[in-house]
C-alpha atoms as a PDB file:
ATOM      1  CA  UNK A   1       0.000   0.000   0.000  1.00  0.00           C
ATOM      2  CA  UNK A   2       1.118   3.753  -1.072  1.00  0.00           C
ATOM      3  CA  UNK A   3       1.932   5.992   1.935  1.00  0.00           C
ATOM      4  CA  UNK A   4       2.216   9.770   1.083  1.00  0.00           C
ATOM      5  CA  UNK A   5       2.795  12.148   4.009  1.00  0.00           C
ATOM      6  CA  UNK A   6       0.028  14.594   3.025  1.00  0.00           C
ATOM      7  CA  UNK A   7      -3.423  13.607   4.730  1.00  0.00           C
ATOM      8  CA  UNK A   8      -5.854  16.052   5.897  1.00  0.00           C
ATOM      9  CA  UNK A   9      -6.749  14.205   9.215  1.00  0.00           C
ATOM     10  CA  UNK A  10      -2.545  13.889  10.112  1.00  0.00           C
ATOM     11  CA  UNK A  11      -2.542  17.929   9.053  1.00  0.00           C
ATOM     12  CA  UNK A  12      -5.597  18.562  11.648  1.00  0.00           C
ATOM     13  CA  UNK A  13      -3.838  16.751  14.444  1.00  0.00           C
ATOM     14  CA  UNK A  14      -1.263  18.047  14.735  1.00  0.00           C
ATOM     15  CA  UNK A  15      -2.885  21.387  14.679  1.00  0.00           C
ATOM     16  CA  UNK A  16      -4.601  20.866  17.410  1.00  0.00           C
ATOM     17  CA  UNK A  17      -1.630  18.735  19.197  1.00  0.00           C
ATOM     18  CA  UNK A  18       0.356  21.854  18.631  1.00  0.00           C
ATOM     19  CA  UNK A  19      -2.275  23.903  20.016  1.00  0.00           C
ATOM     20  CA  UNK A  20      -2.442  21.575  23.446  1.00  0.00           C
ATOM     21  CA  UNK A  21       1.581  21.809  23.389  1.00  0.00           C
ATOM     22  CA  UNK A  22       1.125  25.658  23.617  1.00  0.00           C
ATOM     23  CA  UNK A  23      -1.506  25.959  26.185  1.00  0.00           C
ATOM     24  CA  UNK A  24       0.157  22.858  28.121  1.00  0.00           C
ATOM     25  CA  UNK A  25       3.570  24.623  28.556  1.00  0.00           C
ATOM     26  CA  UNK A  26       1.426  28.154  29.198  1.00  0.00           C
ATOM     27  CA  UNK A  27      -0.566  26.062  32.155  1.00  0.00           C
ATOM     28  CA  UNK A  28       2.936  24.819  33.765  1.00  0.00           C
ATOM     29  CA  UNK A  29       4.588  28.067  33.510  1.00  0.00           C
ATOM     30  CA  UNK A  30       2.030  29.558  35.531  1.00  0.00           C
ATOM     31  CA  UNK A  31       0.832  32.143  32.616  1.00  0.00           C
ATOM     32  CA  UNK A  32      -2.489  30.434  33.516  1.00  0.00           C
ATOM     33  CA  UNK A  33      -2.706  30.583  37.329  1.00  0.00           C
ATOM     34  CA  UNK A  34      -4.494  27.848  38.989  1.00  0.00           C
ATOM     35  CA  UNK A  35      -8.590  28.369  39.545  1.00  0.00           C
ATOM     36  CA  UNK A  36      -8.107  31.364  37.390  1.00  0.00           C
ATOM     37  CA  UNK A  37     -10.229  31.484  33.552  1.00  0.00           C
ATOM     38  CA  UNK A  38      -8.646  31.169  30.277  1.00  0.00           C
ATOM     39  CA  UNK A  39     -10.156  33.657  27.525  1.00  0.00           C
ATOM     40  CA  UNK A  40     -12.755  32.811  25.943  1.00  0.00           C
ATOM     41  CA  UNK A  41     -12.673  30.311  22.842  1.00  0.00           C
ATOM     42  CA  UNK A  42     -13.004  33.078  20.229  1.00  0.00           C
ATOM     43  CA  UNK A  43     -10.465  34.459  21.754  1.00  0.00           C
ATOM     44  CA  UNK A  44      -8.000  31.863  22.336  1.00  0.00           C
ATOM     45  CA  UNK A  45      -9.062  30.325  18.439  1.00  0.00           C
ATOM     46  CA  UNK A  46      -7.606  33.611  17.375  1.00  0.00           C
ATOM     47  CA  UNK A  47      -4.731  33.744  19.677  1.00  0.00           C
ATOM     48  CA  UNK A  48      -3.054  30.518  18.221  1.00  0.00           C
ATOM     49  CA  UNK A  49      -4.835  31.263  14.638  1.00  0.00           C
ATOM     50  CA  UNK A  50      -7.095  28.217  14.613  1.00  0.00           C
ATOM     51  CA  UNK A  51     -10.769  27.379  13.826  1.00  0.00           C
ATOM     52  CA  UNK A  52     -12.956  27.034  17.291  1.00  0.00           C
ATOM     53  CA  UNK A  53     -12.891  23.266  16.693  1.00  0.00           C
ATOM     54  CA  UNK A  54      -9.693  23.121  16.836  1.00  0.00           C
ATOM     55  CA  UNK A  55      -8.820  24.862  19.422  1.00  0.00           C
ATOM     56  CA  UNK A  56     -11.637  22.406  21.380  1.00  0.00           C
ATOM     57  CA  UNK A  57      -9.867  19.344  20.384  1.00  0.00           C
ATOM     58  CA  UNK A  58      -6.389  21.083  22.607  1.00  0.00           C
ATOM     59  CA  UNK A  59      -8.919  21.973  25.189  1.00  0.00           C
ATOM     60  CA  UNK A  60     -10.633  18.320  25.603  1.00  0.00           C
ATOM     61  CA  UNK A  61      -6.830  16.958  25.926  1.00  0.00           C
ATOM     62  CA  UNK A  62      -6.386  19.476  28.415  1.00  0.00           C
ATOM     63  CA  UNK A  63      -9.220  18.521  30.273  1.00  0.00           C
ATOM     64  CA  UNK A  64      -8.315  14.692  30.332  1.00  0.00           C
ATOM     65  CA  UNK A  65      -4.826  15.681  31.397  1.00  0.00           C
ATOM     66  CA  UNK A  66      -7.018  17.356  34.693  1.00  0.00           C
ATOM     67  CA  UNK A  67      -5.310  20.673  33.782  1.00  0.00           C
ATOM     68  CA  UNK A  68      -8.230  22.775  32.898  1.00  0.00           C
ATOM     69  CA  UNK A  69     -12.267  21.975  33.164  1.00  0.00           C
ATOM     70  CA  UNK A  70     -15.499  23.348  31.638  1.00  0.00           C
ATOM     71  CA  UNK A  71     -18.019  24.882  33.076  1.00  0.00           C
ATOM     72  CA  UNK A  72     -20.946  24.869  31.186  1.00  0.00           C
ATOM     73  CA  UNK A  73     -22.023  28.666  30.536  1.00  0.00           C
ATOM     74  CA  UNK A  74     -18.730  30.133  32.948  1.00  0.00           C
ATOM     75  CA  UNK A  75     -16.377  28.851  30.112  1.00  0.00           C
ATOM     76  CA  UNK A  76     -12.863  26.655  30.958  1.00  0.00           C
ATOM     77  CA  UNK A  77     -10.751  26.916  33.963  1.00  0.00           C
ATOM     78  CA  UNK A  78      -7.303  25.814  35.584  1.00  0.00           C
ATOM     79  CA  UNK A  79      -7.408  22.930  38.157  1.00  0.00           C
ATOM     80  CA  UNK A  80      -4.696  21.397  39.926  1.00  0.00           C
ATOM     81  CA  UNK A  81      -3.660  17.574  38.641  1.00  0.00           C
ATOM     82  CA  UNK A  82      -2.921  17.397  42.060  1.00  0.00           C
ATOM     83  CA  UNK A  83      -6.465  16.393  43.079  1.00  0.00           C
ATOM     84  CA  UNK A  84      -6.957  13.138  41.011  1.00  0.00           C
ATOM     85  CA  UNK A  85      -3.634  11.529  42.148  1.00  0.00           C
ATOM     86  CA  UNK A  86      -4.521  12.149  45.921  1.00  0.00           C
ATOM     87  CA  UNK A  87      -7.081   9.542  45.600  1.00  0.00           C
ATOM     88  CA  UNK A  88      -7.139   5.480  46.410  1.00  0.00           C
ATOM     89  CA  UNK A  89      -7.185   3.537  43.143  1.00  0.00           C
ATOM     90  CA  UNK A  90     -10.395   1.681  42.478  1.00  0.00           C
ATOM     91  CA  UNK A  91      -9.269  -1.738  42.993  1.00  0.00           C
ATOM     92  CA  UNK A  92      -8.723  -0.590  46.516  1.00  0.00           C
ATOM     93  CA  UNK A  93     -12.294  -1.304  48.550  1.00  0.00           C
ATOM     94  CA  UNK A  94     -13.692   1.308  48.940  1.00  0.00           C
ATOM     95  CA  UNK A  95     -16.946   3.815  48.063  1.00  0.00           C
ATOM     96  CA  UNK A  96     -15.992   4.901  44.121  1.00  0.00           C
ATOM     97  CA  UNK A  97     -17.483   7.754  44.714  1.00  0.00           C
ATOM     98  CA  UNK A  98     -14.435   9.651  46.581  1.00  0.00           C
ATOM     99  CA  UNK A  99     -12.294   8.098  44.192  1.00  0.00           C
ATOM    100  CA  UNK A 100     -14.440   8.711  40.834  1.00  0.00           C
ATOM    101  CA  UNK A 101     -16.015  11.848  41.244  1.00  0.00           C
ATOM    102  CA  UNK A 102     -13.722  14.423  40.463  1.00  0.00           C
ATOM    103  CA  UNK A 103     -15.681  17.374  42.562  1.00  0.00           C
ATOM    104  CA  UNK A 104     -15.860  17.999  46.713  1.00  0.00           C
ATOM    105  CA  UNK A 105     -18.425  16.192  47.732  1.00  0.00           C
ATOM    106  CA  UNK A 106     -20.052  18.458  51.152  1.00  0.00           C
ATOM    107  CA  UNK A 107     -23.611  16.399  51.720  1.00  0.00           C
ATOM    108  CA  UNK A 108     -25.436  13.691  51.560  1.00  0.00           C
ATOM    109  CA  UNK A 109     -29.377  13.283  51.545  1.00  0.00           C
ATOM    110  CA  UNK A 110     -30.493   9.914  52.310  1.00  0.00           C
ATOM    111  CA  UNK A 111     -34.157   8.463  51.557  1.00  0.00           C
ATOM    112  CA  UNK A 112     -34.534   4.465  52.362  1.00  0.00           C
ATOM    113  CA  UNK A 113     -37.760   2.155  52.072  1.00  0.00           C
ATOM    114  CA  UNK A 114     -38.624  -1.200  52.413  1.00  0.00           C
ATOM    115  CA  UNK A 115     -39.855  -3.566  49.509  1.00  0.00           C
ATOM    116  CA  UNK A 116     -40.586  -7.384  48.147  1.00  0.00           C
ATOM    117  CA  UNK A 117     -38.280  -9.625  47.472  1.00  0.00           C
ATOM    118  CA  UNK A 118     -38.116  -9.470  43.310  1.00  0.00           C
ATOM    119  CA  UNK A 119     -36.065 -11.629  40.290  1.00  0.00           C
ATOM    120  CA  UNK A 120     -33.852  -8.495  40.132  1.00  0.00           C
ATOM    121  CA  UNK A 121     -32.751  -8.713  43.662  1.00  0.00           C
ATOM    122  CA  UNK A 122     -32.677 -12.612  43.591  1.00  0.00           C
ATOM    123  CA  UNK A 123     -30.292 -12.145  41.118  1.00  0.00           C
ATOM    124  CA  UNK A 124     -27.937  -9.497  42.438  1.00  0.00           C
ATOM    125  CA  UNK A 125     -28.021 -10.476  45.847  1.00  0.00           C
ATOM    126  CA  UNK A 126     -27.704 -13.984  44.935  1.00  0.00           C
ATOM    127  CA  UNK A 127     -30.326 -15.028  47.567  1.00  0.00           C
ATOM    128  CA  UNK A 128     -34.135 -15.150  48.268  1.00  0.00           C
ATOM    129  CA  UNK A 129     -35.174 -12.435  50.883  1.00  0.00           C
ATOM    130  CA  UNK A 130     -38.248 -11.807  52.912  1.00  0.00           C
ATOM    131  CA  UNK A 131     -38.048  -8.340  52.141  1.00  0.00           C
ATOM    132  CA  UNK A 132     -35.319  -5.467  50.823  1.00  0.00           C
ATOM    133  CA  UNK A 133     -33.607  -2.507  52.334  1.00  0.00           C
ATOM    134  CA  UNK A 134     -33.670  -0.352  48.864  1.00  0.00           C
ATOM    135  CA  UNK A 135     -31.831   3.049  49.528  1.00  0.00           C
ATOM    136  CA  UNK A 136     -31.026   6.396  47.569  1.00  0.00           C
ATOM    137  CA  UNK A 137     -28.439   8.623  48.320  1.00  0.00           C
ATOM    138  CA  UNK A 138     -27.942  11.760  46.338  1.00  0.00           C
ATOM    139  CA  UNK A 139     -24.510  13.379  46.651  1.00  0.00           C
ATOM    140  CA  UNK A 140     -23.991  16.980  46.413  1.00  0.00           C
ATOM    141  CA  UNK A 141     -21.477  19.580  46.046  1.00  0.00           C
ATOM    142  CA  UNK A 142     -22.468  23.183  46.784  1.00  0.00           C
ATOM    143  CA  UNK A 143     -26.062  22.228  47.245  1.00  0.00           C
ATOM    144  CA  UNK A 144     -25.801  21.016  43.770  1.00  0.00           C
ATOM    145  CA  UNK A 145     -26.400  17.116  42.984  1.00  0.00           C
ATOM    146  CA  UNK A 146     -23.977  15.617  41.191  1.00  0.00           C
ATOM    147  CA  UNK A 147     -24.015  12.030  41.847  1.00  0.00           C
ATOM    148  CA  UNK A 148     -26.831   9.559  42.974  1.00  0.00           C
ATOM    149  CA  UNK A 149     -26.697   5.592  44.084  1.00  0.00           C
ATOM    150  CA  UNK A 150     -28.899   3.460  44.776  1.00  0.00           C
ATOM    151  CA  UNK A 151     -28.550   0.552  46.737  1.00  0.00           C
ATOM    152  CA  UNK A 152     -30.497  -2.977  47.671  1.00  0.00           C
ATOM    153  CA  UNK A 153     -29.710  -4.889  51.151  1.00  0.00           C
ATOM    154  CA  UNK A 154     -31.596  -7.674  52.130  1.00  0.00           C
ATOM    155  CA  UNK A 155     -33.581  -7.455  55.751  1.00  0.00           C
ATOM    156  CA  UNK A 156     -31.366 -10.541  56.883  1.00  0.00           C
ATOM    157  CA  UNK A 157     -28.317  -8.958  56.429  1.00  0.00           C
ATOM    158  CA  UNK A 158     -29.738  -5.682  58.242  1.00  0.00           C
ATOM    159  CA  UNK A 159     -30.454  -7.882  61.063  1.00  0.00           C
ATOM    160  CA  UNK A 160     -27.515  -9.707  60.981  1.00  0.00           C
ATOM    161  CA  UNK A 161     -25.393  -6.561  61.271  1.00  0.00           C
ATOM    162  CA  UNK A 162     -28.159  -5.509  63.856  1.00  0.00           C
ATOM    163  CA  UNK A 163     -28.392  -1.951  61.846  1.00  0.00           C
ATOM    164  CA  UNK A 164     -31.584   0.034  63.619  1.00  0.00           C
ATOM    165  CA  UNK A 165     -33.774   1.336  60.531  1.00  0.00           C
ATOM    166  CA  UNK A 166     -35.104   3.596  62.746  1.00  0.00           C
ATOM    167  CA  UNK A 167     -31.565   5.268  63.252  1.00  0.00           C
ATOM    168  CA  UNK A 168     -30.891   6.418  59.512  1.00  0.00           C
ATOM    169  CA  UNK A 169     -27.176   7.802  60.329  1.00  0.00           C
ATOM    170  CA  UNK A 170     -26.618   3.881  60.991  1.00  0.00           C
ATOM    171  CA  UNK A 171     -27.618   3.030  58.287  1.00  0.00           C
ATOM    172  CA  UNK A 172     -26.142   6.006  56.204  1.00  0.00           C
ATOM    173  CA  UNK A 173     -22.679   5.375  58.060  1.00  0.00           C
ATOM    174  CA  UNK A 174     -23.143   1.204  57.165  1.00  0.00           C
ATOM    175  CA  UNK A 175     -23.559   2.379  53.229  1.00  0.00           C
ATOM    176  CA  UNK A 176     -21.003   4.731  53.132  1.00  0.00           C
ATOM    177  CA  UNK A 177     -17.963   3.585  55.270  1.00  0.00           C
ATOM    178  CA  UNK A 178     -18.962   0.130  57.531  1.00  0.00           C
ATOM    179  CA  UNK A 179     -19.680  -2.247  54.540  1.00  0.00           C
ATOM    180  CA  UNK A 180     -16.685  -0.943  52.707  1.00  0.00           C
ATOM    181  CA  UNK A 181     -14.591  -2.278  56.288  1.00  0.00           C
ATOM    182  CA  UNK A 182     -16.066  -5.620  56.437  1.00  0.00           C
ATOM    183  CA  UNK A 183     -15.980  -6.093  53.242  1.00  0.00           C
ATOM    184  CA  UNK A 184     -13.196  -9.036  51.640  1.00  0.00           C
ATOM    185  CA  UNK A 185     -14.103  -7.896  48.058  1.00  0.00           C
ATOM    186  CA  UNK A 186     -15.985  -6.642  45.722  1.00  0.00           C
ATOM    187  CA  UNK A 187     -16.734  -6.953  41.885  1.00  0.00           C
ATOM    188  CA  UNK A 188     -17.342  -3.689  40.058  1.00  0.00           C
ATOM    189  CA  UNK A 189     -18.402  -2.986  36.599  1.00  0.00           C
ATOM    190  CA  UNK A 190     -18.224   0.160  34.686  1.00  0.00           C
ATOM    191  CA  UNK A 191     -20.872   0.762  31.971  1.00  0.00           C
ATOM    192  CA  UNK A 192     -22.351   4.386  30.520  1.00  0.00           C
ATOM    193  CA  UNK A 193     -25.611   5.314  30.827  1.00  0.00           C
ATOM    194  CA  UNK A 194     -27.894   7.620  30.460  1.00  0.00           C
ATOM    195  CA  UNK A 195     -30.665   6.984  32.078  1.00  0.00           C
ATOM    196  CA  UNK A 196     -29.090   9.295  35.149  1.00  0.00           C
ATOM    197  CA  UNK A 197     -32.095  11.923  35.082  1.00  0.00           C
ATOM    198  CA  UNK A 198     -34.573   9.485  34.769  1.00  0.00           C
ATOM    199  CA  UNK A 199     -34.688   7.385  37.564  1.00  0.00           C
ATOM    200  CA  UNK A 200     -34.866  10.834  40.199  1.00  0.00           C
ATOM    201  CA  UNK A 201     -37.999  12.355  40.339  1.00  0.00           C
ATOM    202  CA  UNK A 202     -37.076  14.299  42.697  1.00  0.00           C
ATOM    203  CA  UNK A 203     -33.654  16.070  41.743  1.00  0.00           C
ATOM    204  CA  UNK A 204     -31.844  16.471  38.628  1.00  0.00           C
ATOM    205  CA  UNK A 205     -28.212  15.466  38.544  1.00  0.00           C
ATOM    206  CA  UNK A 206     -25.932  18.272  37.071  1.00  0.00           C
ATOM    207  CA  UNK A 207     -25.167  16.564  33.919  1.00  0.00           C
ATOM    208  CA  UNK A 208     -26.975  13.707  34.274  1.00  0.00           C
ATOM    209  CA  UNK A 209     -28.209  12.626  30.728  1.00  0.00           C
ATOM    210  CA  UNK A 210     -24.826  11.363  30.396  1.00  0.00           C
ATOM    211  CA  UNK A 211     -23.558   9.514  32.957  1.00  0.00           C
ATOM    212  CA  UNK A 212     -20.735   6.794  34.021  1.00  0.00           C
ATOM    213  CA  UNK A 213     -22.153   4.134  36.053  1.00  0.00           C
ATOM    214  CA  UNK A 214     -20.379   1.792  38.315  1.00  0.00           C
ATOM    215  CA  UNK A 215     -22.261  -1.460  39.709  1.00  0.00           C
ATOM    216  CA  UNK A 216     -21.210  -2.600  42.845  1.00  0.00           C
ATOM    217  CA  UNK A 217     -21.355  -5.961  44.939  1.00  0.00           C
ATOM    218  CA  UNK A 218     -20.033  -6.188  48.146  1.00  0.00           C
ATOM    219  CA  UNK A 219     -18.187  -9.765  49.476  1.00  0.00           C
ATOM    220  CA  UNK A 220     -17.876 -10.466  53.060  1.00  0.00           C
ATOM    221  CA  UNK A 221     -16.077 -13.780  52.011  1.00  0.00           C
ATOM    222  CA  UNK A 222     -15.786 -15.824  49.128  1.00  0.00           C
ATOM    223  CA  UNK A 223     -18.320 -18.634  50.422  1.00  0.00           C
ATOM    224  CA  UNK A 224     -21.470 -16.441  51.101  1.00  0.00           C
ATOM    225  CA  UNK A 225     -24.320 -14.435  49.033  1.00  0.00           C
ATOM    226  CA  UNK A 226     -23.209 -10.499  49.124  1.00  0.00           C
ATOM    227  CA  UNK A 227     -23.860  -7.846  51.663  1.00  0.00           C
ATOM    228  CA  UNK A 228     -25.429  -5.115  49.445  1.00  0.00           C
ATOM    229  CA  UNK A 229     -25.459  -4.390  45.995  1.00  0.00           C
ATOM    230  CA  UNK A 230     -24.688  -0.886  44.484  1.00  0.00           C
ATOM    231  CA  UNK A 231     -25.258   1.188  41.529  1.00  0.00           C
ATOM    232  CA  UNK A 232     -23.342   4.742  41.247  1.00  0.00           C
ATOM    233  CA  UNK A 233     -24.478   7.025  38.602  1.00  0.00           C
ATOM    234  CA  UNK A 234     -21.713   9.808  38.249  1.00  0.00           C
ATOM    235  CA  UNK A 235     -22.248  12.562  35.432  1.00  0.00           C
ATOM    236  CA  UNK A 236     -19.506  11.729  32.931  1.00  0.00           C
ATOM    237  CA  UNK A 237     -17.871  15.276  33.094  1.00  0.00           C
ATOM    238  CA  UNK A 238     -17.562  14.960  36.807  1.00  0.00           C
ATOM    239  CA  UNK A 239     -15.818  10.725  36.629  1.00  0.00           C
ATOM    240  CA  UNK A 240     -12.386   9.670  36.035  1.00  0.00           C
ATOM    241  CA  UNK A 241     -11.239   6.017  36.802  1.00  0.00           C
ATOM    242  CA  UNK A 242      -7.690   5.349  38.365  1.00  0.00           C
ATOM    243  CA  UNK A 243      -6.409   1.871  38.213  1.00  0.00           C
ATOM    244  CA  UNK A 244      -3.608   0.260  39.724  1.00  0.00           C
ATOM    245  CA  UNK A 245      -2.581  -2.668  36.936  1.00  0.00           C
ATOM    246  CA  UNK A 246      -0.143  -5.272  38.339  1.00  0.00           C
ATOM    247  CA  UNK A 247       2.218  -7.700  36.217  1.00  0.00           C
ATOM    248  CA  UNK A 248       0.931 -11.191  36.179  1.00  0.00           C
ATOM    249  CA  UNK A 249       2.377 -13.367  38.787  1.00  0.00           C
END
């Protein structure tokens, strides 16, 4: 097969490479201060002489570097890199959500109810319950939600680790941190979806028509059915995954 050097695709990346080489350095340098806004994209296309589109396709490599992140309608801004290698890796146990979600979360708002036993929850929780423990948490960041999971236990295993439903900090605290401690493993899957928006009536996740979601199962040991089962929605601008690979023993 003929190779010639000209190619119109090569041509545009490496505009826009050169673009993200430019801004990258600018970034390190400190020309850009950290938290502060770059110009606008008008501006900045004309700055470096390059179409809008181009000058997106530096910015989105920016923004998976964790140098700079949009803001829809406040325009792009400086973050520290800093932030996203502070946290565990996921195949450390552990709530994804504080490793994941690349925002502060400050709250929580917790709503729980009881329900029958159904083929979905047969299935998850690999057993048949008398009843479930199905609970929503919505996570926010400056009283703005930007993550929501949802979460089945069976009754038995609430009993078991003698959790009072009528004390929903318990319970909260169990979800968040306590299952994560007794916990000897877990099995996660990451899928996209966007059906973030839809399953919460009552709130609207910040970008939540496009989400990353992360199911969740929950091992006490390797011989019985699973403490809980959870499913993390996290708006895809606000997710990044860090994993830990190991050589093959």
């Amino acid at each position: 097969m003929k190779l010639t050097t000209k190619d119109t695709k090569t041509s545009k990346k490496l505009l826009y490479t050169s673009v993200y080489d430019k801004l990258y350095k600018m970034i390190i340098n400190g020309e850009y201060p950290l938290n502060s806004k770059l110009p606008s994209e008008p501006e900045l296309a004309k700055t470096f002489g390059v179409s809008r589109m181009t000058l997106r396709q530096a910015l989105a490599l920016l923004q998976d570097d964790g140098l700079v992140k949009n803001v829809r309608g406040k325009g792009n801004f400086i973050i520290s890199p800093e932030k996203y290698t502070q946290r565990d890796f996921l195949e450390l146990i552990g709530n994804p959500i504080y490793k994941c979600h690349t925002e502060k979360i400050d709250d929580i708002e917790f709503v729980f109810r009881l329900e029958l036993d159904s083929d979905y929850t047969k299935q998850v929780l690999e057993k048949d319950s008398t009843a479930v423990v199905a609970c929503e948490r919505y996570y926010k960041s400056k009283n703005k939600v930007l993550a929501y999971a949802f979460t089945f236990i069976s009754v038995e295993t609430i009993k078991e680790m003698e959790i009072d439903l009528n004390n929903e900090s318990k319970l909260l605290d169990f979800l968040e941190k306590k299952s994560y401690e007794i916990s000897e493993s877990s099995i996660l899957e990451i899928k996209h979806s966007s059906a973030g928006n839809s399953l919460n009536p009552k709130y609207k996740l910040v970008g939540g028509n496009q989400c990353d979601l992360i199911l969740e199962t929950l091992y006490a040991n390797d011989y019985s059915p699973p403490i809980l089962f959870n499913k993390y929605y996290i708006p895809s601008q606000y997710s990044t995954f860090k994993i830990k690979a190991r050589k093959k023993e």
